[in-house]
C-alpha atoms as a PDB file:
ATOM      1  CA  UNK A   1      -3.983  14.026  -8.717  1.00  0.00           C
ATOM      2  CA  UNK A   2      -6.828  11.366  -8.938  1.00  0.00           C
ATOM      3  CA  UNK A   3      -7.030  11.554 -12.964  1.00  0.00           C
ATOM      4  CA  UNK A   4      -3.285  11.405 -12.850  1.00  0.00           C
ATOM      5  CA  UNK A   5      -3.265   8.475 -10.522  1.00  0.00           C
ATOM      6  CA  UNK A   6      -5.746   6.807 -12.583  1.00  0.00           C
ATOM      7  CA  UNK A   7      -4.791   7.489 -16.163  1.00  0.00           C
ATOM      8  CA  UNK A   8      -0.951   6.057 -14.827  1.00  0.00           C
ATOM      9  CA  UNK A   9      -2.573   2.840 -13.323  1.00  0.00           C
ATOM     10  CA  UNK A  10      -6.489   2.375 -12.601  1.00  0.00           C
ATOM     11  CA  UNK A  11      -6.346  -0.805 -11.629  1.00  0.00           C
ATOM     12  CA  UNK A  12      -3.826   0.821  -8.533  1.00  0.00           C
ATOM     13  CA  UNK A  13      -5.123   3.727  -8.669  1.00  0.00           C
ATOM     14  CA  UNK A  14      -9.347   2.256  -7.986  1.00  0.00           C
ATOM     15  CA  UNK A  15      -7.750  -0.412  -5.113  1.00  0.00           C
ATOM     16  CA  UNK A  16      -5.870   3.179  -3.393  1.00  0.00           C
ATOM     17  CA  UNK A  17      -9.081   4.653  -3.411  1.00  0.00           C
ATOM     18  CA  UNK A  18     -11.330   2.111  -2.444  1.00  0.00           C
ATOM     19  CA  UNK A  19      -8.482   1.688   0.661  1.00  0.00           C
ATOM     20  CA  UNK A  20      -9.019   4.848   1.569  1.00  0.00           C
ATOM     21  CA  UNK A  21     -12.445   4.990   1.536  1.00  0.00           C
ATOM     22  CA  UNK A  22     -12.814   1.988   3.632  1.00  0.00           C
ATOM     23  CA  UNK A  23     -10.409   3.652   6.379  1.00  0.00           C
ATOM     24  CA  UNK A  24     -12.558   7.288   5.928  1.00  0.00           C
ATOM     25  CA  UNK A  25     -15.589   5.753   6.313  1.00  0.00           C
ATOM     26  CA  UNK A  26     -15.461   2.531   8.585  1.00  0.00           C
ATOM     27  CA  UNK A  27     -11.971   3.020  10.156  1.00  0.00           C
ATOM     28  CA  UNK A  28     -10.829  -0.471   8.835  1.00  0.00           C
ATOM     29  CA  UNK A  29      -6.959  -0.208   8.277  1.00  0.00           C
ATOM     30  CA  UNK A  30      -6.470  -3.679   6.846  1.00  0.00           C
ATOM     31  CA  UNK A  31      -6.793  -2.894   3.233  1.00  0.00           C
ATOM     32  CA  UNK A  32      -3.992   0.053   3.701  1.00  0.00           C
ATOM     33  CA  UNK A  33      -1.868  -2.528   4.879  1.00  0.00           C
ATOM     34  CA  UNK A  34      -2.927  -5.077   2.482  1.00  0.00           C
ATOM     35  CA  UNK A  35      -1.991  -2.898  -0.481  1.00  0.00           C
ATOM     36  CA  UNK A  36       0.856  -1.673   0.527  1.00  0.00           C
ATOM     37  CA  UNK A  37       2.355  -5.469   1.772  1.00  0.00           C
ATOM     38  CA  UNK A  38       1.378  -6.482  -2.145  1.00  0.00           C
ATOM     39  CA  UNK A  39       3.438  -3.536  -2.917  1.00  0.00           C
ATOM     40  CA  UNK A  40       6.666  -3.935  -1.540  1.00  0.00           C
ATOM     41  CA  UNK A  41       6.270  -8.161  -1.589  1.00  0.00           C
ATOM     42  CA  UNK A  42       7.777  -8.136  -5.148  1.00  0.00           C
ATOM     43  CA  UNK A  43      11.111  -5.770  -3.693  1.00  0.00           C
ATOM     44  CA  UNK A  44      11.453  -8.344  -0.854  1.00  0.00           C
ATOM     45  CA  UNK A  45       8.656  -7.659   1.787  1.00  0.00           C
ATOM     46  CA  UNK A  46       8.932  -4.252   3.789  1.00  0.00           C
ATOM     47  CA  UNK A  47      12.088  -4.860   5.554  1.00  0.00           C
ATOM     48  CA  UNK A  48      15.004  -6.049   3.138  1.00  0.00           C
ATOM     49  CA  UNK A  49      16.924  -8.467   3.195  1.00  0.00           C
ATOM     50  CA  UNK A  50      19.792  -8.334   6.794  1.00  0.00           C
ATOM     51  CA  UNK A  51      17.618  -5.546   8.523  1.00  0.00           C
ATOM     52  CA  UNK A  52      17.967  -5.007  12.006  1.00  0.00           C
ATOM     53  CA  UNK A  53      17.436  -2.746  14.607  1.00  0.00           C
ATOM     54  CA  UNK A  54      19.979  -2.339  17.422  1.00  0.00           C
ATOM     55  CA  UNK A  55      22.536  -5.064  15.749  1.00  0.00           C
ATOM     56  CA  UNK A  56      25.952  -4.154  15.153  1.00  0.00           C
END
């Protein structure tokens, strides 16, 4: 999966990894979070567009 990963998109693929290590190792969860808010900014943040919990 990593060679996959990487041969798809290293640039993604060496910021996942370094994310994770970060989290193994130290137990620091803000670069998770950090990549994955980059990832859904361009689709409109995490929570689209109206969302809402309990509204009718």
């Amino acid at each position: 999966m990593t060679r996959i990963f990487e041969s798809w998109n290293p640039e993604m693929s060496e910021r996942f990894f370094d994310a994770l290590d970060s989290y193994s190792q130290h137990n620091e969860k803000q670069p998770i979070f950090q990549m994955v808010h980059d990832i859904y900014k361009p689709l409109g943040g995490p929570l689209f567009a109206g969302f809402s919990i309990g509204k009718k």
